[in-house]
Protein backbone atom coordinates (compact mmCIF):
# COMPACT_ATOMS: atom_id res chain seq x y z
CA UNK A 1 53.80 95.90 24.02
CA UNK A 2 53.05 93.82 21.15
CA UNK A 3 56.57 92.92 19.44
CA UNK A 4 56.32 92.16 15.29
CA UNK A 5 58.85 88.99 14.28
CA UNK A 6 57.87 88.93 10.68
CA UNK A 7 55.25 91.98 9.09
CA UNK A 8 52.93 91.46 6.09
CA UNK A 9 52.58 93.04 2.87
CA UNK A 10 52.05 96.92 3.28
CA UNK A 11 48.53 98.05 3.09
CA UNK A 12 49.45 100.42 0.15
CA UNK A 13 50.28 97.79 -2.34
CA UNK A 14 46.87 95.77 -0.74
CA UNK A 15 45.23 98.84 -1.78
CA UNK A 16 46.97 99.30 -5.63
CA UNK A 17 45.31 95.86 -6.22
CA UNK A 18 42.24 96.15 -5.28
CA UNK A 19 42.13 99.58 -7.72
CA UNK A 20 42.75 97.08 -10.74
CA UNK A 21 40.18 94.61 -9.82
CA UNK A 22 37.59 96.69 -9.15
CA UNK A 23 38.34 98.36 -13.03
CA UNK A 24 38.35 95.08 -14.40
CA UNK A 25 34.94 94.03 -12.37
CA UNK A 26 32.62 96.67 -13.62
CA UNK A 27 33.41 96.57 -17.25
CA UNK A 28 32.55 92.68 -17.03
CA UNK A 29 29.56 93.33 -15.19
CA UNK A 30 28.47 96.28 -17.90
CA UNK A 31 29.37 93.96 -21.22
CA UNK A 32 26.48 91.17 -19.29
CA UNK A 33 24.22 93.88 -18.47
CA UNK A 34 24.29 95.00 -22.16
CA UNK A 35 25.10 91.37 -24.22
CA UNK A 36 23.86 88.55 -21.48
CA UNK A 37 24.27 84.93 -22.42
CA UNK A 38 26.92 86.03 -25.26
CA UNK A 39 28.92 87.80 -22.74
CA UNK A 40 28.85 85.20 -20.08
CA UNK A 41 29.81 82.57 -22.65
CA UNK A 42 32.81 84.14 -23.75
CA UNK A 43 33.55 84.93 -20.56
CA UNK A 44 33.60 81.59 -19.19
CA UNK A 45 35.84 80.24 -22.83
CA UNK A 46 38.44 83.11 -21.72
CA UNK A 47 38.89 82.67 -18.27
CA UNK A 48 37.78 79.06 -17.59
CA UNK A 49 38.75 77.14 -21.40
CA UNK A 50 35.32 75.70 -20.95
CA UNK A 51 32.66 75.95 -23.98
CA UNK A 52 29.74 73.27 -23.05
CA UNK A 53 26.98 73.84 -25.54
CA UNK A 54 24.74 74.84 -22.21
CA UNK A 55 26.29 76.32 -19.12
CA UNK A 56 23.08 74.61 -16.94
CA UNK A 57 23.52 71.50 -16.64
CA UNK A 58 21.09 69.14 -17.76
CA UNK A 59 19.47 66.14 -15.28
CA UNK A 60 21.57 63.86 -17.59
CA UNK A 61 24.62 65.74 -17.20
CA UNK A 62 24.11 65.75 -13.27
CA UNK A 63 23.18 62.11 -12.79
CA UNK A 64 26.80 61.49 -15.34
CA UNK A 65 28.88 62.80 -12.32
CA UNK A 66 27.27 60.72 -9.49
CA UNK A 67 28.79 57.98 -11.69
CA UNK A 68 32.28 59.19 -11.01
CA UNK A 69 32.49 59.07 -7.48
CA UNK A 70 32.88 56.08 -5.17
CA UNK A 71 30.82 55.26 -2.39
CA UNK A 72 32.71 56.24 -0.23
CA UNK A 73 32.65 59.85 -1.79
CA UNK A 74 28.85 59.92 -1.72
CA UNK A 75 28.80 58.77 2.07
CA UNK A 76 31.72 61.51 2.93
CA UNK A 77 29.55 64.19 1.02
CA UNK A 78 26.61 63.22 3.42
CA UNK A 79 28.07 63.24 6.38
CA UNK A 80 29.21 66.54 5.71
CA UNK A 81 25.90 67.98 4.68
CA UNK A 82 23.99 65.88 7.44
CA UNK A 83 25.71 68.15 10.19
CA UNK A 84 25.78 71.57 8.49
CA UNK A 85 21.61 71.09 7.81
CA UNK A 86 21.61 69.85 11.12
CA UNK A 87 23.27 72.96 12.90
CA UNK A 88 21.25 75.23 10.41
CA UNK A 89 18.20 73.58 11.59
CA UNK A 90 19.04 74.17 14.64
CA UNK A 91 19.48 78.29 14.04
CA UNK A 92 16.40 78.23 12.48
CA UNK A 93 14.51 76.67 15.61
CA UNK A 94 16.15 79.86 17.30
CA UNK A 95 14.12 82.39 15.22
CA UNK A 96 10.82 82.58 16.22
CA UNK A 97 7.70 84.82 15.10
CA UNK A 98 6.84 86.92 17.73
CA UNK A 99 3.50 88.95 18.22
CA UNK A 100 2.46 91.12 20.98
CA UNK A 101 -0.36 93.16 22.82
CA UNK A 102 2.18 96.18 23.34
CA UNK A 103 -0.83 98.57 24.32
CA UNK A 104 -4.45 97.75 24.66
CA UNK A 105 -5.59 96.96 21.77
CA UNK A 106 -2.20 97.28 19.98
CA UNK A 107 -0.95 94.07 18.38
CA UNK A 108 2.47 94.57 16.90
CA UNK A 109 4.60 91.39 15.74
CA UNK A 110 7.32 90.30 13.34
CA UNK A 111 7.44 87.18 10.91
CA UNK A 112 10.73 85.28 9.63
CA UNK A 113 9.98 85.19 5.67
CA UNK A 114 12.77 83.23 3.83
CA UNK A 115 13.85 84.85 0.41
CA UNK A 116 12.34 83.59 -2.98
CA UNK A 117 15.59 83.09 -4.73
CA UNK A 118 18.90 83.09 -3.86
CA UNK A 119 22.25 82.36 -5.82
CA UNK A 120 25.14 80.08 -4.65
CA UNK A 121 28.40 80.68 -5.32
CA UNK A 122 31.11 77.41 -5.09
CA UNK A 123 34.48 78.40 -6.03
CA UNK A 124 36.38 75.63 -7.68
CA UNK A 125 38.94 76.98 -10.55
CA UNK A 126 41.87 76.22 -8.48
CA UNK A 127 40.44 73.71 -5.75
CA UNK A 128 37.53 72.07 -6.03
CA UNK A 129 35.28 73.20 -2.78
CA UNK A 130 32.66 70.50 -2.21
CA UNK A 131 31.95 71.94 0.90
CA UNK A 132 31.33 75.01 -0.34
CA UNK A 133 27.80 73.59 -1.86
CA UNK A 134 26.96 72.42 1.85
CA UNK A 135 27.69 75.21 3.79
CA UNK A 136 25.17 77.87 0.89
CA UNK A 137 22.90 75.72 -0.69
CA UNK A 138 21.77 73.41 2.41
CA UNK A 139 21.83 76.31 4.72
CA UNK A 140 19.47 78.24 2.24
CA UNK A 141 17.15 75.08 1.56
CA UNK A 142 16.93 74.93 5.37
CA UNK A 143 15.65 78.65 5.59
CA UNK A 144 13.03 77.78 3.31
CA UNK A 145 14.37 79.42 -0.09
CA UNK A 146 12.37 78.24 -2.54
CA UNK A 147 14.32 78.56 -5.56
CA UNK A 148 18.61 78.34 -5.17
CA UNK A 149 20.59 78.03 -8.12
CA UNK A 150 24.50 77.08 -7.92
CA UNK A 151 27.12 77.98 -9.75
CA UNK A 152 30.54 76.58 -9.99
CA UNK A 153 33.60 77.14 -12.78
CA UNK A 154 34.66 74.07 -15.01
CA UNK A 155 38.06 72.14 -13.01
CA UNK A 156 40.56 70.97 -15.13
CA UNK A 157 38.03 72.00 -18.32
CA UNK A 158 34.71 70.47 -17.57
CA UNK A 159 32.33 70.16 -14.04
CA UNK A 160 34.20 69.24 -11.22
CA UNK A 161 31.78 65.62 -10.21
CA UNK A 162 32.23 66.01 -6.62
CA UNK A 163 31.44 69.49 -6.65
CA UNK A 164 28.19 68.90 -8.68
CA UNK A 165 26.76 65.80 -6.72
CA UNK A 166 27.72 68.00 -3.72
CA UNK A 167 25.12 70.94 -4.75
CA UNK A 168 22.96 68.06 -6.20
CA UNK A 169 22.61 66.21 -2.96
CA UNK A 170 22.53 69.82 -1.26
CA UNK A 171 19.10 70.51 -2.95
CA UNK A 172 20.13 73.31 -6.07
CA UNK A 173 17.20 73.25 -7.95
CA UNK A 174 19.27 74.95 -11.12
CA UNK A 175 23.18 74.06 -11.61
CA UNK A 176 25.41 75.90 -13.77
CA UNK A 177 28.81 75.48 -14.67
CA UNK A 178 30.45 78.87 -14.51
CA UNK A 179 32.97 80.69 -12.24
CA UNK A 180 34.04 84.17 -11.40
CA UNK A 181 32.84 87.80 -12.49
CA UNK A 182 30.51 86.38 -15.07
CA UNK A 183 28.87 83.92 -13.03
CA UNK A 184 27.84 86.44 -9.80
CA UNK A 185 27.29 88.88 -13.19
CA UNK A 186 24.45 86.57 -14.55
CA UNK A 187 22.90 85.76 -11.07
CA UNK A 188 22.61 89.27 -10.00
CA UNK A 189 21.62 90.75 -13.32
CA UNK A 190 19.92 87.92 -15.00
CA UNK A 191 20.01 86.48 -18.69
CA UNK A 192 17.91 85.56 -21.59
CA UNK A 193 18.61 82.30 -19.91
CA UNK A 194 19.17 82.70 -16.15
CA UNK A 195 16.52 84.13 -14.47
CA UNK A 196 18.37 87.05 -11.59
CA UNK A 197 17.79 85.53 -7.71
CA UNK A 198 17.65 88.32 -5.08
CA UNK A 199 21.01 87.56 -2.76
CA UNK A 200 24.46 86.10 -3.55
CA UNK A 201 26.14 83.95 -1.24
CA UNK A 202 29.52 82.45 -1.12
CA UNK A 203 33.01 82.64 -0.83
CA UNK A 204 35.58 83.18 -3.91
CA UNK A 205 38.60 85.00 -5.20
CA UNK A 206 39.22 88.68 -5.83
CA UNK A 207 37.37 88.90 -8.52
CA UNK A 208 33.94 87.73 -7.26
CA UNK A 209 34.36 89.59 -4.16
CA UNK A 210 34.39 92.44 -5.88
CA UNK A 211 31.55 91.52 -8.05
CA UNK A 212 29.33 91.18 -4.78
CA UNK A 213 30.83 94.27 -3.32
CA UNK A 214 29.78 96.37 -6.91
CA UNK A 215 26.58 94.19 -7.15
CA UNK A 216 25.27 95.04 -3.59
CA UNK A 217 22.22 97.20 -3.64
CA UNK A 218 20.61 95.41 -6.90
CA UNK A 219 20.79 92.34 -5.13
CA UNK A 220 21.46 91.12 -1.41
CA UNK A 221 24.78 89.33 -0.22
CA UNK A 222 26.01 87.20 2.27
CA UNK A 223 29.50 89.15 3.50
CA UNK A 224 32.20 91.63 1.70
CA UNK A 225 35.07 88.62 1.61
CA UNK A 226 38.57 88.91 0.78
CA UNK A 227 40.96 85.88 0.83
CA UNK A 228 40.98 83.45 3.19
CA UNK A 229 42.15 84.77 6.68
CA UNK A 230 43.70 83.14 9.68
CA UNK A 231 45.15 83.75 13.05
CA UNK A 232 46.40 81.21 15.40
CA UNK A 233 46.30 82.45 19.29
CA UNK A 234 48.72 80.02 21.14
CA UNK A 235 51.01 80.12 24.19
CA UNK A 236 53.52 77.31 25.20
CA UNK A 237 51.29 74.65 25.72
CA UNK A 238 51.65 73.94 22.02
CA UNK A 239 54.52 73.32 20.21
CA UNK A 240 55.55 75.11 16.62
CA UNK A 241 55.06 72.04 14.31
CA UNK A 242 50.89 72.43 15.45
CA UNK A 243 50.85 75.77 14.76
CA UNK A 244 52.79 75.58 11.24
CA UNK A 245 50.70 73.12 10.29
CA UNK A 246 47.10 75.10 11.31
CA UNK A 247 49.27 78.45 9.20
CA UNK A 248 50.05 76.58 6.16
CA UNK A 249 46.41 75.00 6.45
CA UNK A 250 44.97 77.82 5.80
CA UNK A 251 47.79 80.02 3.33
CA UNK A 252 47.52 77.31 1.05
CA UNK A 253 44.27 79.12 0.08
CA UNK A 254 45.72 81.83 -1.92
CA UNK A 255 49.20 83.68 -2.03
CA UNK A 256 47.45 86.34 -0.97
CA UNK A 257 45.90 84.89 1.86
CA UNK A 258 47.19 86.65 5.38
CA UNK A 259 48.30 83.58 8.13
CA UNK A 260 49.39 85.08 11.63
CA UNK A 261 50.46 84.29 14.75
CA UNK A 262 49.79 85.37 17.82
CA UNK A 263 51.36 84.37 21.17
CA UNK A 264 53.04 85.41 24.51
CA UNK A 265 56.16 83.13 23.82
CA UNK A 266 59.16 84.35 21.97
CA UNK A 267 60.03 80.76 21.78
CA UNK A 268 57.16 79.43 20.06
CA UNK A 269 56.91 82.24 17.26
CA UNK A 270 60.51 81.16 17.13
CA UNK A 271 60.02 77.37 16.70
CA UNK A 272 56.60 78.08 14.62
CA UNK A 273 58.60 80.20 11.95
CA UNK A 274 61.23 77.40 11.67
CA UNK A 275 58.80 74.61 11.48
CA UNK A 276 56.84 76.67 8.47
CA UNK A 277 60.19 76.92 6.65
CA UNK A 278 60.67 73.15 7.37
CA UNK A 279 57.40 72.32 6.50
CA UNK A 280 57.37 74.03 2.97
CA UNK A 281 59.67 71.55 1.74
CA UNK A 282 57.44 69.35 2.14
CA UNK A 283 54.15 70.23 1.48
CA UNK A 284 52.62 69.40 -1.42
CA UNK A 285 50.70 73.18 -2.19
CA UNK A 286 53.97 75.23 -0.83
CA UNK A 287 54.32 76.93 -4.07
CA UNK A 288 50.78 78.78 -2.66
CA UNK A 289 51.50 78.28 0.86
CA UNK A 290 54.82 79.72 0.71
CA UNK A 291 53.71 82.75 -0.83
CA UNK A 292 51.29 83.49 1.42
CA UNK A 293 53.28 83.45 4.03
CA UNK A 294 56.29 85.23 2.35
CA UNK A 295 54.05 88.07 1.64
CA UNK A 296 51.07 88.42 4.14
CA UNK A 297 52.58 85.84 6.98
CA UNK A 298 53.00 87.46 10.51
CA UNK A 299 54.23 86.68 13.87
CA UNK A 300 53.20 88.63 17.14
CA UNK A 301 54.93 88.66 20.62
CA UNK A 302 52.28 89.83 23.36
CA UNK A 303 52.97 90.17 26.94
CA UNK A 304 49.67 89.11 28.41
CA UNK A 305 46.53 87.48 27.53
CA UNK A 306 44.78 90.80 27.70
CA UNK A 307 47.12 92.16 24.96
CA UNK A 308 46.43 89.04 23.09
CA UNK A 309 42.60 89.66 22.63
CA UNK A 310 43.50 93.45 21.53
CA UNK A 311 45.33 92.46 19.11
CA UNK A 312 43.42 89.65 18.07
CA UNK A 313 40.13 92.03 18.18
CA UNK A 314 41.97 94.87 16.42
CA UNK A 315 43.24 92.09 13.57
CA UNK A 316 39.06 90.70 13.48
CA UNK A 317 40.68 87.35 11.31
CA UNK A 318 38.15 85.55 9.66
CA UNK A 319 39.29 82.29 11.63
CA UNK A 320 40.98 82.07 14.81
CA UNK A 321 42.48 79.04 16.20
CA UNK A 322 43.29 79.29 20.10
CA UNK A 323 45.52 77.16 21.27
CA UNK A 324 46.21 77.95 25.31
CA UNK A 325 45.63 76.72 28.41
CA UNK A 326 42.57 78.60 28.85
CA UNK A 327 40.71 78.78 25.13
CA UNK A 328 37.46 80.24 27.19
CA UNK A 329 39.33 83.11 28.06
CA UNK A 330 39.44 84.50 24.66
CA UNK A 331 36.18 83.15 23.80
CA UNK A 332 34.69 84.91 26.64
CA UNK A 333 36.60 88.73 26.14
CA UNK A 334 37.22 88.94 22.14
CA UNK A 335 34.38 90.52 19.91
CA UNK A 336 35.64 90.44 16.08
CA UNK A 337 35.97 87.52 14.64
CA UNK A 338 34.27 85.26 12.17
CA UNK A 339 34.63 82.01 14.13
CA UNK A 340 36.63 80.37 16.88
CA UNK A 341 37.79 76.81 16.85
CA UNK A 342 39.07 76.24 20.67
CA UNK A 343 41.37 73.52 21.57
CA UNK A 344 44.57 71.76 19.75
CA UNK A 345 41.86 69.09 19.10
CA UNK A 346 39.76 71.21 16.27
CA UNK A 347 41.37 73.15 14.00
CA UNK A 348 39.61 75.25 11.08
CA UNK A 349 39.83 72.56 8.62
CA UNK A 350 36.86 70.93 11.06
CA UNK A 351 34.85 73.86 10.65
CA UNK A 352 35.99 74.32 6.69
CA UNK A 353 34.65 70.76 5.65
CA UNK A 354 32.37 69.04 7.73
CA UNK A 355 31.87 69.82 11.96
CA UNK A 356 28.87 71.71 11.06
CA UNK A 357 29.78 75.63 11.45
CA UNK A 358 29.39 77.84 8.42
CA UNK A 359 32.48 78.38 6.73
CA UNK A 360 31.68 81.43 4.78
CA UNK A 361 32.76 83.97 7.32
CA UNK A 362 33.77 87.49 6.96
CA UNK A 363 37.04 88.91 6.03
CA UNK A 364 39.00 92.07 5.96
CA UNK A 365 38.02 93.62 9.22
CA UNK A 366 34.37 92.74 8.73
CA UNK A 367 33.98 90.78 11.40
CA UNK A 368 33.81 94.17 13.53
CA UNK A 369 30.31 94.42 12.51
CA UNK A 370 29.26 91.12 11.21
CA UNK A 371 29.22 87.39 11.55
CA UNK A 372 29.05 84.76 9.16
CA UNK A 373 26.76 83.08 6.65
CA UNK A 374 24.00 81.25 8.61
CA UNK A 375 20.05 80.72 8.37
CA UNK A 376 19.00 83.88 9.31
CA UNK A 377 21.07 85.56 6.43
CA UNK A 378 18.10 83.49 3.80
CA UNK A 379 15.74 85.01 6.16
CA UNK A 380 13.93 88.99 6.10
CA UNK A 381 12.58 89.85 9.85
CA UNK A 382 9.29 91.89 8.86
CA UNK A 383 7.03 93.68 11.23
CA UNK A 384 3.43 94.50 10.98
CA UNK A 385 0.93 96.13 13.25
CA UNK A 386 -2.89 95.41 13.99
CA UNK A 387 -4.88 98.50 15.77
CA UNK A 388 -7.99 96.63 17.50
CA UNK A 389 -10.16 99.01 18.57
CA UNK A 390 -11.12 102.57 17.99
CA UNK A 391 -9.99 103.52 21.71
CA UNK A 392 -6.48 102.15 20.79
CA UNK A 393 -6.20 104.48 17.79
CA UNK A 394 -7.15 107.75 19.20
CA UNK A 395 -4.73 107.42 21.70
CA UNK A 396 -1.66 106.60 19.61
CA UNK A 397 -2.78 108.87 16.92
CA UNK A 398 -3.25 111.84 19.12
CA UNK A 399 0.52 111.17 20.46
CA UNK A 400 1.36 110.43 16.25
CA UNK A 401 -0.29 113.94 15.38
CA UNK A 402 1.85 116.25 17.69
CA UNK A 403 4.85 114.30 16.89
CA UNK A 404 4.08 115.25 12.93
CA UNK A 405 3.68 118.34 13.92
CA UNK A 406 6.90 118.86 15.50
CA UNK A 407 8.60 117.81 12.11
CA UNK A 408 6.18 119.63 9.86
CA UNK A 409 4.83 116.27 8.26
CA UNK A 410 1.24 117.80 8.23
CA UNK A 411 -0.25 114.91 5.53
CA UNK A 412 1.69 112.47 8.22
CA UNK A 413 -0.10 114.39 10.61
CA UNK A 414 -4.03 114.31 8.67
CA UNK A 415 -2.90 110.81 8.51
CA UNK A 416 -3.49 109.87 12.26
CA UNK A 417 -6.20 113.38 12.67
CA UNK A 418 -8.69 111.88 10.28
CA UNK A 419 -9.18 108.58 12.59
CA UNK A 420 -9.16 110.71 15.68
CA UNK A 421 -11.76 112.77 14.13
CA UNK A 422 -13.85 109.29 13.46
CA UNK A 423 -13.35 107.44 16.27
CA UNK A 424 -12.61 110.01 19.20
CA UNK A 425 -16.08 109.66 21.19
CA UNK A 426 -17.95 113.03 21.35
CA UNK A 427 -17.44 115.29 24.89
């Protein structure tokens, strides 16, 4: 039986917080609807200090940033976004069209049409997430969106460089500098200035999780995300200094960012908690770190492997790091999780930055019913039908008739009698 060393925050306070943001969310999101630019100006003075004369940035601007990075930056950036296109190219050769002679003289098929515009979201108040413009703006360019705007907030009071050559190089065809409510506000809604896109992609805090979550319906999303999530699966074939370090990793996202641990060693979750004490003096974000893992930290005993993946299925992280003697166990029997990173030689940082993966994955339990951000999100799977022949339509519209019929659809059902009537050969 699964034995708790160190519990999280109760789900009752998680709960009390989300009631405030959600309050806060939907009066931003009605003062855009009702003032647009104004609002989303003000906005962005309140909550980011920033108050450029344009919050799209002009070719000028854009070029101004390249200027600020080194080589070395602009090599790093493309090495990233070299093997997330590739991967996402790769997806995309997966998809294919499909049409098929179901019945004689029955042609039904499907075609993969990529969305017309999308918005990218980059978070970057607190961090600055250059990857975050690889892993949404080249995966949509790859699907074949034809417009994709990006939006990032102001870092340190102005646009973060890196982050802007990084949706630059990406392929944004419109970049704004804005964060939070107001930003997902204006690409959902639209603006005198901002023309609305019809999905929202990307990761961010609270705040613009909600926004998506309240925005849904009026225009697609990605994923409902929450803060960053992760849950390191390890017996003793690692030691706790690896597994504090893949913890803190990830806690340093956000105090309120849940970091567990999941084993079938006492000893480890032992070692592990001492080495994330240890390692908290000496980390340079522990002030974020260690709150995270004051408040939403937790350590699990298991017995068995097979305990292990209920748990870990029954938790659904948004990462999981497995680090066993037998990774393919666990990649072969659990079912909810964003993505697995198998082996002491990755670690979700890999799949964060630059391997290739997505890193916008779902949070909060979602990962019981979806995955993450890839190609095929950019993409609608639409059907359509050809009837060939008159033969073909008598005989599914004499099935289609009675079926009406049965449901008391009778203009359905004139629907299918009228081409009977015309085509059904006489005697």
């Amino acid at each position: 039986m699964a034995k708790y060393l160190k519990h999280g925050r109760e789900e009752s306070l998680r709960r009390e917080d989300d009631a405030k943001v959600q309050t806060i969310v939907s009066d931003i999101i009605r003062d855009i609807e009702d003032r647009g630019d104004a609002a989303v100006r003000e906005y962005t003075a309140k909550f980011d200090k920033y108050e450029g004369q344009t919050l799209r940035l002009s070719r000028e601007e854009i070029d101004a940033c390249y200027k600020e990075l080194t080589q070395e930056n602009l090599d790093d950036i493309a090495f990233a976004q070299t093997q997330v296109r590739n991967f996402a190219q790769i997806q995309r050769d997966s998809m294919l069209d499909v049409e098929q002679e179901t019945l004689p003289g029955v042609i039904l098929g499907h075609k993969h049409l990529p969305m017309n515009a999308v918005g990218c979201y980059v978070p970057g108040g607190k961090y600055p997430l250059v990857a975050s413009a690889h892993m949404s703006v080249v995966t949509a360019k790859v699907a074949g969106v034809k417009r994709v705007i990006a939006c990032s907030p102001p870092f340190n009071g102005r646009p973060s460089p890196a982050v802007v050559v990084a949706m630059d190089m990406a392929g944004a065809d419109e970049i704004y500098c804005m964060g939070g409510i107001q930003a997902i506000a204006a690409m959902a809604v639209g603006t005198e200035t901002i023309a609305g896109v019809d999905m929202i992609v990307g990761p961010g805090n609270a705040f613009v999780a909600e926004a998506k979550r309240q925005l849904f319906g009026r225009v697609g999303i990605d994923l409902f995300a929450g803060p960053t999530e992760t849950l390191v699966i390890a017996d003793d074939t690692v030691d706790g200094e690896l597994c504090a370090a893949d913890l803190l990793g990830q806690a340093e996202h956000g105090a309120n960012s849940p970091a567990v641990l999941l084993t079938n060693s006492e000893q480890l979750a032992k070692d592990t908690m001492a080495e994330v004490e240890r390692q908290l003096t000496i980390l340079p974000t522990a002030e974020i770190a260690g709150a995270a893992w004051a408040e939403y930290g937790q350590v699990i005993v298991c017995d068995s492997y097979e305990e292990m993946v209920a748990v870990a299925d029954d938790i659904a992280s948004e990462h999981v790091q497995v680090m066993t003697k037998d990774p393919n166990y666990f990649l072969d029997n659990m079912t909810n999780y964003g993505a697995l990173f198998l082996g002491e030689k990755t670690n979700v940082s890999y799949g964060d930055k630059v391997i290739g993966t997505n890193h916008t994955l779902p949070t909060r339990k979602a990962a019981r019913y979806t995955g993450g951000l890839w190609v095929g999100k950019f993409i609608k799977t639409c059907t359509y039908q050809r009837v060939l022949t008159e033969e073909a339509s008598v005989h599914v519209g004499e099935y289609c008739s009675r079926l009406c019929a049965i449901e008391g659809f009778m203009g359905h059902k004139e629907q299918a009698d009228i081409r009977v009537r015309r085509y059904k050969k006489n005697g």
